[in-house]
PDB file of N, CA and C in Angstrom:
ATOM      1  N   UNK A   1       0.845  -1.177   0.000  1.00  0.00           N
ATOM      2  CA  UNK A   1       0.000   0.000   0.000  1.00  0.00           C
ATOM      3  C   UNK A   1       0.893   1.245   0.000  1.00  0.00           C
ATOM      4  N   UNK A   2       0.809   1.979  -0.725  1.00  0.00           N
ATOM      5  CA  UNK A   2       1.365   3.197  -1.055  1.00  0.00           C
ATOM      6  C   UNK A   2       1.092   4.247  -0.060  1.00  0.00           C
ATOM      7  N   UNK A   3       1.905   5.087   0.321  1.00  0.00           N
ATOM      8  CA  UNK A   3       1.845   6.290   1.856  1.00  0.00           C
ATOM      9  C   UNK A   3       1.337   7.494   0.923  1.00  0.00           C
ATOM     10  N   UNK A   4       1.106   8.567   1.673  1.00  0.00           N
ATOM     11  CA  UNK A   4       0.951   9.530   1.358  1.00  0.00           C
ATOM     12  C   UNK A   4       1.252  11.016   2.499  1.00  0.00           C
ATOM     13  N   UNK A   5       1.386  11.945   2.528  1.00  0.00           N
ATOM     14  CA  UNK A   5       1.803  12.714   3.265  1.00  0.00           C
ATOM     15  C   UNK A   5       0.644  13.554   3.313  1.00  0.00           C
ATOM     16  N   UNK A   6       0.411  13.986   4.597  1.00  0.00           N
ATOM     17  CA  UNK A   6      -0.879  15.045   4.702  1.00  0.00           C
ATOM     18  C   UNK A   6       0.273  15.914   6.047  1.00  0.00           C
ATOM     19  N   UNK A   7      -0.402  17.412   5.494  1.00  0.00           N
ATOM     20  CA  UNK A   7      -0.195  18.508   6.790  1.00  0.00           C
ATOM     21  C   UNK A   7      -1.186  18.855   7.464  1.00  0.00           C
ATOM     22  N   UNK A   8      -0.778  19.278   8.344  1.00  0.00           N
ATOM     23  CA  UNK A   8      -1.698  19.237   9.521  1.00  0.00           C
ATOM     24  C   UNK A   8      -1.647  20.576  10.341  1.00  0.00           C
ATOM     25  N   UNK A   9      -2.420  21.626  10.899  1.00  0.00           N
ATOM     26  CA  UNK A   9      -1.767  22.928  11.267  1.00  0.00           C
ATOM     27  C   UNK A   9      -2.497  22.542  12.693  1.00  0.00           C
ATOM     28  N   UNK A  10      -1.741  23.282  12.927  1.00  0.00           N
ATOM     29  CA  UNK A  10      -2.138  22.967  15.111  1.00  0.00           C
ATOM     30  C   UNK A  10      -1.319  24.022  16.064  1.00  0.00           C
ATOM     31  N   UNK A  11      -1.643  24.481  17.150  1.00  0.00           N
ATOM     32  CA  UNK A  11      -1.049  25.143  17.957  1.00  0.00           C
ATOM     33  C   UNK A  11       0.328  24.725  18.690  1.00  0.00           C
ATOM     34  N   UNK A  12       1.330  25.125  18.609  1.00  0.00           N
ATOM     35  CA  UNK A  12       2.437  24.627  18.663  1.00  0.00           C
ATOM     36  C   UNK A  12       2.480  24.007  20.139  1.00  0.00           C
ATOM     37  N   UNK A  13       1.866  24.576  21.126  1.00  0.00           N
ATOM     38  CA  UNK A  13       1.720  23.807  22.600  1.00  0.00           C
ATOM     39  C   UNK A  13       0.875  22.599  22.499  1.00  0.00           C
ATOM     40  N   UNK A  14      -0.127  22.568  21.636  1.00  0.00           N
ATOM     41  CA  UNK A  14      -0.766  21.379  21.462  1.00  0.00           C
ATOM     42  C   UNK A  14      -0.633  20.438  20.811  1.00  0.00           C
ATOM     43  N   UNK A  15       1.073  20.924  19.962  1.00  0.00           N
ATOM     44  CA  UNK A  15       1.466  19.646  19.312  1.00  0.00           C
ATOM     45  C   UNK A  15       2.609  19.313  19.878  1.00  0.00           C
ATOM     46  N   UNK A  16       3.364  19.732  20.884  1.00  0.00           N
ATOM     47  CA  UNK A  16       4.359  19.299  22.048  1.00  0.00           C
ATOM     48  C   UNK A  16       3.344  17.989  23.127  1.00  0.00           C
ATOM     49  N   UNK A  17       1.853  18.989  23.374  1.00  0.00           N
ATOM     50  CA  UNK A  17       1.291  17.691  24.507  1.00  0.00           C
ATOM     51  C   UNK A  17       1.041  16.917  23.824  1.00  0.00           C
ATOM     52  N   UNK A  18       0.281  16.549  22.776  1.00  0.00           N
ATOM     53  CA  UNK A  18       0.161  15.890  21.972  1.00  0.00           C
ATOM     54  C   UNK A  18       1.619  14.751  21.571  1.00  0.00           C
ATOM     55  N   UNK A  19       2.563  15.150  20.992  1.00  0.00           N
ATOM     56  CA  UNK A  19       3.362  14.438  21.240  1.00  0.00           C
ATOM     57  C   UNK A  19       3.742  13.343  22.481  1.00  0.00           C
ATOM     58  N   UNK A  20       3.972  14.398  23.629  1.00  0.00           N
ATOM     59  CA  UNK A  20       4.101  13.854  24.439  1.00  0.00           C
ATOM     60  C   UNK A  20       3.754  12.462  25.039  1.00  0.00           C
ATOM     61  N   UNK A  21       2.189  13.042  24.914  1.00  0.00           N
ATOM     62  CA  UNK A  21       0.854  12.327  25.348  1.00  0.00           C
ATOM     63  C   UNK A  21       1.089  10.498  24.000  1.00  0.00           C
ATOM     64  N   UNK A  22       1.216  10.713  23.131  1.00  0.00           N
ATOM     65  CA  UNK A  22       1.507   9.976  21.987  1.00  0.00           C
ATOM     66  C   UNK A  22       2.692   8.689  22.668  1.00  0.00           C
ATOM     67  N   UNK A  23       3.713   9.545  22.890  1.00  0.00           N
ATOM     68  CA  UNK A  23       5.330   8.958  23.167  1.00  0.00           C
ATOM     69  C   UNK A  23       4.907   7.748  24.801  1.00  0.00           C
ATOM     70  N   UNK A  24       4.079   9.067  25.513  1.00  0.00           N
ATOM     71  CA  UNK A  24       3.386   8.164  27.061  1.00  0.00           C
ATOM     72  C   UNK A  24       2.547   6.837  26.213  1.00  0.00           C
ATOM     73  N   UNK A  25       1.667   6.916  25.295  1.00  0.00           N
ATOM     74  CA  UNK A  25       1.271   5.602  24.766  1.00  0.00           C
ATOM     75  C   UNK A  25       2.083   4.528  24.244  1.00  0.00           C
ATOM     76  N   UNK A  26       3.444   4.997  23.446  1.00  0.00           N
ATOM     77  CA  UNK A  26       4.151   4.131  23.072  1.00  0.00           C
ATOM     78  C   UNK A  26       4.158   3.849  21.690  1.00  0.00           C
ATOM     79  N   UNK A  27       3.596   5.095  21.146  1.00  0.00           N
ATOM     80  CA  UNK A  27       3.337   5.569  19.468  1.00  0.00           C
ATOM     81  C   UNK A  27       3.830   6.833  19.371  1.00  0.00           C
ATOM     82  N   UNK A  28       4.272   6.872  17.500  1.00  0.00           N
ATOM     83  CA  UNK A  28       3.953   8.290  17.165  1.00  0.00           C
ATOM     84  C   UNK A  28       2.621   8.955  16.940  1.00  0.00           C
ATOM     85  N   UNK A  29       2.897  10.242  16.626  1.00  0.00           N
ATOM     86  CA  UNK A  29       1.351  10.844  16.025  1.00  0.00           C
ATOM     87  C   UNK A  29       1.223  10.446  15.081  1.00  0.00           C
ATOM     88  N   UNK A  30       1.930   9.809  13.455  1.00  0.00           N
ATOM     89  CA  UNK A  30       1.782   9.091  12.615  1.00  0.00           C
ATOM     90  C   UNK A  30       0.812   8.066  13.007  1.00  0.00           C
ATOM     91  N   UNK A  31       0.931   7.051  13.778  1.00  0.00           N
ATOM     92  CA  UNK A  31       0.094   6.137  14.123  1.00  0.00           C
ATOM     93  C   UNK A  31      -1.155   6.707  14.982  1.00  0.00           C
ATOM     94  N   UNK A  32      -0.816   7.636  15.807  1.00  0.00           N
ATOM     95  CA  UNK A  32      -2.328   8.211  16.446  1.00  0.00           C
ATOM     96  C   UNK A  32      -3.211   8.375  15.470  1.00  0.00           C
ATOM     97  N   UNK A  33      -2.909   9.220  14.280  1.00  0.00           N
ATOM     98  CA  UNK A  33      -3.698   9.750  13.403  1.00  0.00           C
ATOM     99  C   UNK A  33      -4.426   8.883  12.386  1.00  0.00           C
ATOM    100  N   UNK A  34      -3.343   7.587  12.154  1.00  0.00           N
ATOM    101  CA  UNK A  34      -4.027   6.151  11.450  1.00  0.00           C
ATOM    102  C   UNK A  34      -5.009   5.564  12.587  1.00  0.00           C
ATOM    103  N   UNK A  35      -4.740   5.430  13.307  1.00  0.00           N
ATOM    104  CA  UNK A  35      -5.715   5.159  14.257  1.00  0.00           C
ATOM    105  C   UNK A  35      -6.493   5.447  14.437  1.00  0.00           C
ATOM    106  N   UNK A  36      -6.884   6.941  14.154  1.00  0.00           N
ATOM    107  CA  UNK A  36      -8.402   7.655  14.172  1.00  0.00           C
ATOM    108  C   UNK A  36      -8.846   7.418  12.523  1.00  0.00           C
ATOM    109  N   UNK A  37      -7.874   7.598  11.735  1.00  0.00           N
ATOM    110  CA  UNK A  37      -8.653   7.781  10.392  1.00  0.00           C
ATOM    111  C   UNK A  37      -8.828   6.780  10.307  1.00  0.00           C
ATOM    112  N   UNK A  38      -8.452   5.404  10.089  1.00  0.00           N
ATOM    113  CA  UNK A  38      -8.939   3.732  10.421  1.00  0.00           C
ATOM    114  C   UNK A  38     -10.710   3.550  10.696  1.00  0.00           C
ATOM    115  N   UNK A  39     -10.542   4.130  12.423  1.00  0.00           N
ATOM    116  CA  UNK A  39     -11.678   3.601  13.690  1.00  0.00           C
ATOM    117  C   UNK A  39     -12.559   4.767  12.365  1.00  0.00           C
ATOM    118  N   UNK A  40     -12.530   5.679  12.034  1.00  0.00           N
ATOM    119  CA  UNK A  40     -13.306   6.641  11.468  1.00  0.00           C
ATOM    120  C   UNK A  40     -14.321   5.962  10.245  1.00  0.00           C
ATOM    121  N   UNK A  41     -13.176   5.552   9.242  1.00  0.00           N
ATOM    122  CA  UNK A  41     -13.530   4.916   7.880  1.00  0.00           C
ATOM    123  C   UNK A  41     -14.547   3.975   8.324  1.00  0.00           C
ATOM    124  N   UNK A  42     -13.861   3.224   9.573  1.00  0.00           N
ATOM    125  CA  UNK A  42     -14.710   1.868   9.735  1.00  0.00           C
ATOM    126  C   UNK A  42     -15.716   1.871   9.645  1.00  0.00           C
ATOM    127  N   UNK A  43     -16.296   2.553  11.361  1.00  0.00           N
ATOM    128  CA  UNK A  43     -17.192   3.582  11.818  1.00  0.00           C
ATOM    129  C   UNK A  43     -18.031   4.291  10.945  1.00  0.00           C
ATOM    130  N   UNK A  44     -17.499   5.146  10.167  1.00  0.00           N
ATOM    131  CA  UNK A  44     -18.517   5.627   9.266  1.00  0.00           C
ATOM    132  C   UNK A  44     -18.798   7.038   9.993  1.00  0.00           C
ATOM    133  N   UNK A  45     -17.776   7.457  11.044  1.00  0.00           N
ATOM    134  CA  UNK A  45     -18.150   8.775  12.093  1.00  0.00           C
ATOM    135  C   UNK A  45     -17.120   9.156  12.724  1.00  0.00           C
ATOM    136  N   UNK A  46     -16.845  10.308  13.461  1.00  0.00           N
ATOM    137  CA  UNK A  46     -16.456  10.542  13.911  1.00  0.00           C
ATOM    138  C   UNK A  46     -16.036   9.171  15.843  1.00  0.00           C
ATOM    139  N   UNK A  47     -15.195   8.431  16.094  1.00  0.00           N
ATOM    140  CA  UNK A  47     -14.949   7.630  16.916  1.00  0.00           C
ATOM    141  C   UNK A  47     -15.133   7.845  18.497  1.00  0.00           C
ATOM    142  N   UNK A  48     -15.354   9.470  18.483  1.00  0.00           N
ATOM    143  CA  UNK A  48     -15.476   9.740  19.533  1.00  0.00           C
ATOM    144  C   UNK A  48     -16.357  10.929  20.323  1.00  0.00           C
ATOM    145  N   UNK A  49     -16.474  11.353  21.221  1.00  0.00           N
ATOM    146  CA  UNK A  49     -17.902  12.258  21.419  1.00  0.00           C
ATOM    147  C   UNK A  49     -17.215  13.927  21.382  1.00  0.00           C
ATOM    148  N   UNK A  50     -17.641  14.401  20.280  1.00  0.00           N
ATOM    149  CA  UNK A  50     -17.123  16.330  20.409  1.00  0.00           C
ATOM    150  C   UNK A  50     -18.614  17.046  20.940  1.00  0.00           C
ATOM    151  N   UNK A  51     -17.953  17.646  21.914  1.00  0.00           N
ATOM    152  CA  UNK A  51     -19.059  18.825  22.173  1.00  0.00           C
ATOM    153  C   UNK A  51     -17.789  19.848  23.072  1.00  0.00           C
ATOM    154  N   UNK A  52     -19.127  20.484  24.006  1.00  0.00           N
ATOM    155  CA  UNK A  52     -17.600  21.778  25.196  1.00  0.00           C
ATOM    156  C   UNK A  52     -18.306  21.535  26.198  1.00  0.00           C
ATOM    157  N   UNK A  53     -17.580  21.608  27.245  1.00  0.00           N
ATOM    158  CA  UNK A  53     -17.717  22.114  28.596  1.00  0.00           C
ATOM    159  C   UNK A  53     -19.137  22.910  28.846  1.00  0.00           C
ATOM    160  N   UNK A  54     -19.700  22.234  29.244  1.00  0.00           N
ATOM    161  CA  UNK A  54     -20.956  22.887  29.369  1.00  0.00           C
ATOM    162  C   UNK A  54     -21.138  22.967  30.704  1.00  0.00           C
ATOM    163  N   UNK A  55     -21.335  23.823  31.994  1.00  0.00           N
ATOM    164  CA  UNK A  55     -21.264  25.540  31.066  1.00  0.00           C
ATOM    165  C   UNK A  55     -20.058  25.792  30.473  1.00  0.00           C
ATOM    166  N   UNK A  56     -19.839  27.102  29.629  1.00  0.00           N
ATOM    167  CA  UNK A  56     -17.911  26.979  29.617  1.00  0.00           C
ATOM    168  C   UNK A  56     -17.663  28.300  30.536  1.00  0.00           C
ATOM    169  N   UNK A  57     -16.570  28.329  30.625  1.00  0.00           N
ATOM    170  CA  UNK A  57     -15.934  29.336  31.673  1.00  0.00           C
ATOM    171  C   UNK A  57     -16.939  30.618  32.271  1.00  0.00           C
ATOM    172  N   UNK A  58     -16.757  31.149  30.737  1.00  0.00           N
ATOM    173  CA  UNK A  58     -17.745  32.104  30.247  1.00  0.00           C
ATOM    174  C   UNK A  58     -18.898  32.144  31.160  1.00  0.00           C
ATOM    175  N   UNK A  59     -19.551  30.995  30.807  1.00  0.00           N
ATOM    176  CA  UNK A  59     -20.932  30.752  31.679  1.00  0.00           C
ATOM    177  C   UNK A  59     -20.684  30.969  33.034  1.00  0.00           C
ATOM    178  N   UNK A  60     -19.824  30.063  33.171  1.00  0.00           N
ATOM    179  CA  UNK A  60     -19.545  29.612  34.802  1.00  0.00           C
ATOM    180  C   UNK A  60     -19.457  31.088  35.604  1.00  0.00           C
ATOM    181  N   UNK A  61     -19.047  31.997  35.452  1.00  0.00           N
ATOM    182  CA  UNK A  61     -18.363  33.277  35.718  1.00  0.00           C
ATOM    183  C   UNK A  61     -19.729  34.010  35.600  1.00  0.00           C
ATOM    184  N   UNK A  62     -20.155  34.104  35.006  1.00  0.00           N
ATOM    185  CA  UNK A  62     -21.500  34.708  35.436  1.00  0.00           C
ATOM    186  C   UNK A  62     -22.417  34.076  36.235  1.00  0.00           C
ATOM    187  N   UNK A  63     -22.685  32.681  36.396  1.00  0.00           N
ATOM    188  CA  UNK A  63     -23.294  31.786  37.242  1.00  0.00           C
ATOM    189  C   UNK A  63     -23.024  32.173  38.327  1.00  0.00           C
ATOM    190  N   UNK A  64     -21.607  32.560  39.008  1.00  0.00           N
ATOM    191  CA  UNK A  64     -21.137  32.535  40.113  1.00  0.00           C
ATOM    192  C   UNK A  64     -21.232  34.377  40.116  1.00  0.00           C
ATOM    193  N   UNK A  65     -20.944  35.362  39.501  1.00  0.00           N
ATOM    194  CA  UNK A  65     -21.485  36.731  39.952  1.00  0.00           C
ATOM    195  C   UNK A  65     -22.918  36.351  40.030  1.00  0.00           C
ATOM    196  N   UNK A  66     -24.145  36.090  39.399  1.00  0.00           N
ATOM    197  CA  UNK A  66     -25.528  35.630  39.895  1.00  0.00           C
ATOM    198  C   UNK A  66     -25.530  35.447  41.545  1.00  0.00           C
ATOM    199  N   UNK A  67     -25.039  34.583  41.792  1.00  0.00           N
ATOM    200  CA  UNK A  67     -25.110  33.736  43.019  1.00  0.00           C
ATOM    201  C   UNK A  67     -24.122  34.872  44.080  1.00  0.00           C
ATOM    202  N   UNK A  68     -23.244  35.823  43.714  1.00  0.00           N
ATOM    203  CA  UNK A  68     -22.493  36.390  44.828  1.00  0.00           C
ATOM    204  C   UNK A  68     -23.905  37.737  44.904  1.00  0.00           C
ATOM    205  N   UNK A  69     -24.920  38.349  43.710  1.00  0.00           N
ATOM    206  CA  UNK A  69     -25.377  39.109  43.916  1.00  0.00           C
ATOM    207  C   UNK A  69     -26.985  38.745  44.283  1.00  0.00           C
ATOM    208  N   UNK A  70     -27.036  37.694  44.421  1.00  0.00           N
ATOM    209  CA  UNK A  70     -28.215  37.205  45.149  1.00  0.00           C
ATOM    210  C   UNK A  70     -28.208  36.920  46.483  1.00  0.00           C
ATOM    211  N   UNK A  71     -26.913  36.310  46.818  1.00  0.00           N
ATOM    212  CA  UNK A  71     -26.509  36.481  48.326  1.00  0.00           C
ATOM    213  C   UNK A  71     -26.564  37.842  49.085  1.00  0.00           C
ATOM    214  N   UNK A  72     -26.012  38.898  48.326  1.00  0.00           N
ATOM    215  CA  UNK A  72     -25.979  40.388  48.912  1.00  0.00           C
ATOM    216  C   UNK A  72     -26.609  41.030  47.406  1.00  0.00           C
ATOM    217  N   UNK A  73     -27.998  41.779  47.365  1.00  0.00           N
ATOM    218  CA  UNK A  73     -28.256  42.586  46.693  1.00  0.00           C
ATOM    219  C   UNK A  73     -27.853  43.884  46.758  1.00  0.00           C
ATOM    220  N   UNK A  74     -27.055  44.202  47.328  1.00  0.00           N
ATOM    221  CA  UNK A  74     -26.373  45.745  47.229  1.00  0.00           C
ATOM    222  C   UNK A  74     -24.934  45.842  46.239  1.00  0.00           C
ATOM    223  N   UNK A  75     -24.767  44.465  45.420  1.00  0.00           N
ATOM    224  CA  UNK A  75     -23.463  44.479  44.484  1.00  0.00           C
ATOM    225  C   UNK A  75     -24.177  44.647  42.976  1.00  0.00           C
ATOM    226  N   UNK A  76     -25.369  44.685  43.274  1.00  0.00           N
ATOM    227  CA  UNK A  76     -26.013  44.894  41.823  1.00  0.00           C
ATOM    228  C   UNK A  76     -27.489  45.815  41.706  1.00  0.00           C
ATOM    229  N   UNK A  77     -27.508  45.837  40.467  1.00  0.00           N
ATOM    230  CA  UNK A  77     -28.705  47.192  40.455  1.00  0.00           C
ATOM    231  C   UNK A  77     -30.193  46.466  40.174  1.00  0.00           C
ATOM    232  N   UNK A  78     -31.266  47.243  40.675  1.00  0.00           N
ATOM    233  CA  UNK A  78     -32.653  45.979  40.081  1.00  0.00           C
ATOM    234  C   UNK A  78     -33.387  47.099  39.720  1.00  0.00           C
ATOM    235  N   UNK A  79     -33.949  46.439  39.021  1.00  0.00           N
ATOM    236  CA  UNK A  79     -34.818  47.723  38.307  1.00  0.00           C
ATOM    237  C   UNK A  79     -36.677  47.219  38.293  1.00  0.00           C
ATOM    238  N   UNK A  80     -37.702  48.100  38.307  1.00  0.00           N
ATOM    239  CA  UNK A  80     -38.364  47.664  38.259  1.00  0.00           C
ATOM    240  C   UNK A  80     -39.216  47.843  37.064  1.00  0.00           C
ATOM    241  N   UNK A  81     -38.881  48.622  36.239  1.00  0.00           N
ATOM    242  CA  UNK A  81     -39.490  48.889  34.789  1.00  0.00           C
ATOM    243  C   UNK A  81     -38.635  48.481  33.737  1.00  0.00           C
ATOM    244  N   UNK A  82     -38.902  48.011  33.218  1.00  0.00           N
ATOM    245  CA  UNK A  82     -38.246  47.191  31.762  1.00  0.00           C
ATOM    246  C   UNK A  82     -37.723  48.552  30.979  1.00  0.00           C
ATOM    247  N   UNK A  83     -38.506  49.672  30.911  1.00  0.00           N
ATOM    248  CA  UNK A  83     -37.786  50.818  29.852  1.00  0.00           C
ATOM    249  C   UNK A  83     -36.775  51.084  30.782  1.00  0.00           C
ATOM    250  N   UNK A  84     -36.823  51.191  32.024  1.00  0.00           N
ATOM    251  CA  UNK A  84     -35.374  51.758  33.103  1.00  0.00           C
ATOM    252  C   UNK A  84     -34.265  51.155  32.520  1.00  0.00           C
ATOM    253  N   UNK A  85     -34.764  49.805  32.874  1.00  0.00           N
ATOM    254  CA  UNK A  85     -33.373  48.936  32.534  1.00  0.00           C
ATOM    255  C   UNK A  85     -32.664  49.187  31.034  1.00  0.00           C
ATOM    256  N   UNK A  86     -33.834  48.708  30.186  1.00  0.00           N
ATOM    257  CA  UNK A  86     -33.226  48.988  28.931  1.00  0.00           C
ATOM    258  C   UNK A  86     -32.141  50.631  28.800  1.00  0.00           C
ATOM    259  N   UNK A  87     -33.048  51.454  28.760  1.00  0.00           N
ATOM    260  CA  UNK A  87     -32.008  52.641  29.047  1.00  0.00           C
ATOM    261  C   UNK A  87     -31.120  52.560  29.486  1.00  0.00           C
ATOM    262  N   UNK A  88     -30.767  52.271  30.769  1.00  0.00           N
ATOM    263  CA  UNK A  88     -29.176  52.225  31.313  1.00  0.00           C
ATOM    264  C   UNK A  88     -28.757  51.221  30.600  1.00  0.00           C
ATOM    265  N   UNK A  89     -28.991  49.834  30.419  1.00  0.00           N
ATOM    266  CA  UNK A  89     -27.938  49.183  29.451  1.00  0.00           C
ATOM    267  C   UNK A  89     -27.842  49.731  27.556  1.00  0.00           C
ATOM    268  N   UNK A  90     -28.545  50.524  27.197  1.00  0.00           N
ATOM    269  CA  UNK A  90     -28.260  51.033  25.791  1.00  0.00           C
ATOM    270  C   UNK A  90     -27.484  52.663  26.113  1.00  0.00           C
ATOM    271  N   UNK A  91     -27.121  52.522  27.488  1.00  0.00           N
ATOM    272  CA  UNK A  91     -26.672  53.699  26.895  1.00  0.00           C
ATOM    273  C   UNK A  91     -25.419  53.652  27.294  1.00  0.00           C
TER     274      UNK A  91
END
């Protein structure tokens, strides 16, 4: 069977752990990557589950100001008319 060469672009820290992580298995990334494109072809899919962190950081960080300004309502503003609010946040 005949090889072929593919490039690959990646963040240079994530292709050091990556390596790494590879070398701790007792493979190269050459073989990591046959390994997925293989289980893939077989499969007919992707081999493994992609999604994010749900919440992600993002979320989380407001979850937790929520919860510090519900504990003490004097770290945040409440409004009781919907045009109030809107105004101060459009302006």
């Amino acid at each position: 069977m005949a090889s072929t060469n593919i490039n690959i672009r990646m963040d240079s820290d994530l292709k050091k752990q990556f390596e790494a992580f590879c070398a701790d298995m007792g493979m190269t990334m050459t073989t990591a990557f046959n390994i997925f494109a293989k289980k893939a072809v077989r499969e007919y899919r992707i081999p493994f589950e992609i999604g994010a962190e749900i919440p992600n950081d993002e979320t989380k960080e407001a979850i937790r100001e929520v919860q510090e300004m519900k504990a003490d309502p004097t770290l945040g503003k409440s409004y009781t008319d919907v045009d109030a609010m809107m105004k101060d946040l459009l302006a």
